[in-house]
C-alpha atoms as a PDB file:
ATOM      1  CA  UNK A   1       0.000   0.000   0.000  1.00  0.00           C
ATOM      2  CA  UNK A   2       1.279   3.256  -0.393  1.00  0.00           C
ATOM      3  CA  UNK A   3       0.999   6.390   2.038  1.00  0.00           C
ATOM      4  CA  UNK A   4      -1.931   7.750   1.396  1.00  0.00           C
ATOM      5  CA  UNK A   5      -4.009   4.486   0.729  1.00  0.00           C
ATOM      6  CA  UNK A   6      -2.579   3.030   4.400  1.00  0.00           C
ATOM      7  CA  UNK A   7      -3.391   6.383   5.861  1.00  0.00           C
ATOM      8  CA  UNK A   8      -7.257   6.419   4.604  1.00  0.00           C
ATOM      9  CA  UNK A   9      -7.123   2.632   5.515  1.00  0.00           C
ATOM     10  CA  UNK A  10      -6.450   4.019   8.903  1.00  0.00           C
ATOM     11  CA  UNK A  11      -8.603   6.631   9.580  1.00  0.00           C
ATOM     12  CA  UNK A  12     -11.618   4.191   8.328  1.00  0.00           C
ATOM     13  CA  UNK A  13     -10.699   1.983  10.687  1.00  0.00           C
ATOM     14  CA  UNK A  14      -9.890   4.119  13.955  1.00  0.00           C
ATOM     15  CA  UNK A  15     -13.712   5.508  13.105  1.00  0.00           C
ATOM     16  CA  UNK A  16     -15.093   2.027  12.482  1.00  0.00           C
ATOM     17  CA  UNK A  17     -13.772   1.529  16.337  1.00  0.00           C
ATOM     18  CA  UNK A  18     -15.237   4.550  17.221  1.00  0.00           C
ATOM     19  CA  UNK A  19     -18.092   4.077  15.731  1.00  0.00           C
ATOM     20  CA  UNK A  20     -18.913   0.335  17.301  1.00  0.00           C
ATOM     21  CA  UNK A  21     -18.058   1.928  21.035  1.00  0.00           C
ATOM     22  CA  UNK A  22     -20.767   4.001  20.229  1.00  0.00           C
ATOM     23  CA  UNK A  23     -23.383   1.890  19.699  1.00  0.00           C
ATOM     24  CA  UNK A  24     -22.064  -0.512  22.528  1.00  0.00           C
ATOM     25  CA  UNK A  25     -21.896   2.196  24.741  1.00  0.00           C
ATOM     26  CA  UNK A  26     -25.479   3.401  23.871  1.00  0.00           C
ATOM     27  CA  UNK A  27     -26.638  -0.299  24.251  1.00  0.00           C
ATOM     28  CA  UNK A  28     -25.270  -0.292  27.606  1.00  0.00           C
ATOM     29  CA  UNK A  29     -26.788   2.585  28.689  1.00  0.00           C
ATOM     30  CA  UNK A  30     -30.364   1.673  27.130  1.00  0.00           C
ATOM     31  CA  UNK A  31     -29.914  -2.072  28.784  1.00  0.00           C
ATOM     32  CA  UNK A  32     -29.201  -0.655  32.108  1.00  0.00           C
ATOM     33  CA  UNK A  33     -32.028   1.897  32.188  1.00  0.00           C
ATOM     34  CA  UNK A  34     -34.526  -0.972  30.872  1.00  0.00           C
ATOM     35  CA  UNK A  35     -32.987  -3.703  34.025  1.00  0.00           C
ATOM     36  CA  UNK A  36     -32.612  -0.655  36.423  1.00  0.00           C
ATOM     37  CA  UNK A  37     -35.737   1.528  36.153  1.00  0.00           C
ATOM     38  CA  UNK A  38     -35.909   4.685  38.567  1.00  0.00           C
ATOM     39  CA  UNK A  39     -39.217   7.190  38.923  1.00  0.00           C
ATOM     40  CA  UNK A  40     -38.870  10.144  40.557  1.00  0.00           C
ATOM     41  CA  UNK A  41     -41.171   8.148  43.542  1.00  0.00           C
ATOM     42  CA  UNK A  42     -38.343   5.824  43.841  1.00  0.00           C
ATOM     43  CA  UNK A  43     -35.589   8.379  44.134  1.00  0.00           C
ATOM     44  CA  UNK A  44     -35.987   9.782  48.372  1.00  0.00           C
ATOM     45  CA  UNK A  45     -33.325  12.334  49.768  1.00  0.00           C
ATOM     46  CA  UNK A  46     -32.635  10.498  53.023  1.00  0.00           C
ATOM     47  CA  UNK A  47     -32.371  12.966  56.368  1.00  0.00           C
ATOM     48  CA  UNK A  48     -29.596  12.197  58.301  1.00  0.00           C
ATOM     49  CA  UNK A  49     -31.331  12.797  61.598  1.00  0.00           C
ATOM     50  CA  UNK A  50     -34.276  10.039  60.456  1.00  0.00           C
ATOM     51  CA  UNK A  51     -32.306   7.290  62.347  1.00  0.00           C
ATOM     52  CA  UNK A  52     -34.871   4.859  62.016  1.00  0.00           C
ATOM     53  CA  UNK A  53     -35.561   5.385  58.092  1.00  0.00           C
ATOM     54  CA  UNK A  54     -39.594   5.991  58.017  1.00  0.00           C
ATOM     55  CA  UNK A  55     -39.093   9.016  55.814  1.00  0.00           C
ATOM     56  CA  UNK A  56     -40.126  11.464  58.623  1.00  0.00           C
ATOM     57  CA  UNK A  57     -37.975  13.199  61.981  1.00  0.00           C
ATOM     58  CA  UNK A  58     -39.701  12.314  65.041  1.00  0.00           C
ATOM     59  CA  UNK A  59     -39.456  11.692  68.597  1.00  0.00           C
ATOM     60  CA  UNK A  60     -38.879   8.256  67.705  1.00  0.00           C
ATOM     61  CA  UNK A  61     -35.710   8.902  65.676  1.00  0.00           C
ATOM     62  CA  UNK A  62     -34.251  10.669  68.924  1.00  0.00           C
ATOM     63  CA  UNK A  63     -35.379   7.641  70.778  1.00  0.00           C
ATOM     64  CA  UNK A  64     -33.057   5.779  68.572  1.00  0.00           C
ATOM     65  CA  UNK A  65     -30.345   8.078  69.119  1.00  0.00           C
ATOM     66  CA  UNK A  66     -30.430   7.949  72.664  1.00  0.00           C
ATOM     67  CA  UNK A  67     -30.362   4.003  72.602  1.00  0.00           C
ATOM     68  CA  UNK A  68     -27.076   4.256  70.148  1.00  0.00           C
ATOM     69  CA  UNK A  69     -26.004   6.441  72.441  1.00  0.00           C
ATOM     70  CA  UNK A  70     -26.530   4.043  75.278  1.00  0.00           C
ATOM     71  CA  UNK A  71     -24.547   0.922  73.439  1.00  0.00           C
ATOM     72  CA  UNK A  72     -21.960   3.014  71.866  1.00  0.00           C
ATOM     73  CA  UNK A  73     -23.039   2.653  68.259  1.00  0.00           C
ATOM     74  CA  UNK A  74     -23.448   5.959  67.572  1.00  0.00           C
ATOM     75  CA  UNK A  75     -22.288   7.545  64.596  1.00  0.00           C
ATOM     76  CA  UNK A  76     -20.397  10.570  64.289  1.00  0.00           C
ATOM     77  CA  UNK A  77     -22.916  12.402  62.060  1.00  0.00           C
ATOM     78  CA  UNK A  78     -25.514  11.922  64.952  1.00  0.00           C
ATOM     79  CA  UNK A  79     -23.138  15.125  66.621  1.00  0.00           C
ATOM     80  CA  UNK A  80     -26.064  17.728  66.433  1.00  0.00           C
ATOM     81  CA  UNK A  81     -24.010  20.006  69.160  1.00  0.00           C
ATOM     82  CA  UNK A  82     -21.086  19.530  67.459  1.00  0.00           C
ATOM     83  CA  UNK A  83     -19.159  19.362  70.209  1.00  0.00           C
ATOM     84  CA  UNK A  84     -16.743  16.413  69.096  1.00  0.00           C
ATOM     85  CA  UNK A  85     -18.635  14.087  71.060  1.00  0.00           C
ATOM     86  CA  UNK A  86     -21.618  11.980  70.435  1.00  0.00           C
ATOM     87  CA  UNK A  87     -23.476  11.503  73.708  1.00  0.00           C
ATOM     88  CA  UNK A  88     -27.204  12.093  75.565  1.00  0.00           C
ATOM     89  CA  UNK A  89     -27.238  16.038  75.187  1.00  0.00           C
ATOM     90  CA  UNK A  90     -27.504  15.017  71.139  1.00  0.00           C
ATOM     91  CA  UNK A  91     -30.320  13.094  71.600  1.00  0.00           C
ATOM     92  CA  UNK A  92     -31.812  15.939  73.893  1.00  0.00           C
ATOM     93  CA  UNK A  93     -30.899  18.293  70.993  1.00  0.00           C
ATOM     94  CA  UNK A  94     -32.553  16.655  68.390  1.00  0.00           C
ATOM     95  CA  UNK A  95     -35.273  15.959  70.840  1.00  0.00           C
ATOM     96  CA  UNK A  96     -35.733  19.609  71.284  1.00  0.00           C
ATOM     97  CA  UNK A  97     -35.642  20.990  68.088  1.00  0.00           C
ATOM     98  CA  UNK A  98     -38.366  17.882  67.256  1.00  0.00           C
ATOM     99  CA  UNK A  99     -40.372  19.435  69.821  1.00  0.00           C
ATOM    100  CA  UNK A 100     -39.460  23.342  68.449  1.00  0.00           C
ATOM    101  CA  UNK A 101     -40.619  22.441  65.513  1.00  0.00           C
ATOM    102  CA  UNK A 102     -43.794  20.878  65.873  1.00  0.00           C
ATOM    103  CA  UNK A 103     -44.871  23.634  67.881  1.00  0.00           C
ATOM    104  CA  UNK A 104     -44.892  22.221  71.338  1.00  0.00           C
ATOM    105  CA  UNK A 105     -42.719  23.928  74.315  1.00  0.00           C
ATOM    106  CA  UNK A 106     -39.380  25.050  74.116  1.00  0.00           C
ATOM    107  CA  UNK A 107     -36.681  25.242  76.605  1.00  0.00           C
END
């Protein structure tokens, strides 16, 4: 072959190769979406403070916190006075602002 024929020969091959990754990369992406559906119902911004996962803050999720708390499983996340520490004034905390915020009494 001479230059310019091995040089076309190339190029038409390099975007052949191109061209295939394309379509397997579409296919990929079309598979996955088709095995993996997602709705916008499935998608749910978890709280970090909604320790026991129902969706909602409550007195039960500082309930929870107080019992990690208790057996030392608690997370350093759960640190809502952010003093370092993860202990029973957290669980107050988050206890209080529950109560703040559903309009009962505040300290």
């Amino acid at each position: 072959m001479q230059g310019w024929h091995r040089r076309r020969w190339y190029i038409g091959l390099a975007s052949s190769a191109v061209a295939a990754c394309l379509i397997l990369g579409i296919g990929m992406v079309t598979w996955h979406r088709a095995e993996h559906p997602t709705s916008v119902a499935q998608v749910q911004i978890m709280n970090p403070h909604d320790l026991n996962a129902d969706g909602q803050v409550d007195i039960v999720d500082a309930l929870v916190l107080a019992k990690r708390v208790q057996r030392h499983e608690a997370r350093p996340e759960n640190d809502l006075n952010h003093d370092g520490l993860v202990t029973a004034s957290d669980a107050d905390e988050l206890a209080s602002t529950i109560v703040r915020l559903q309009g009962g009494v505040s300290r």
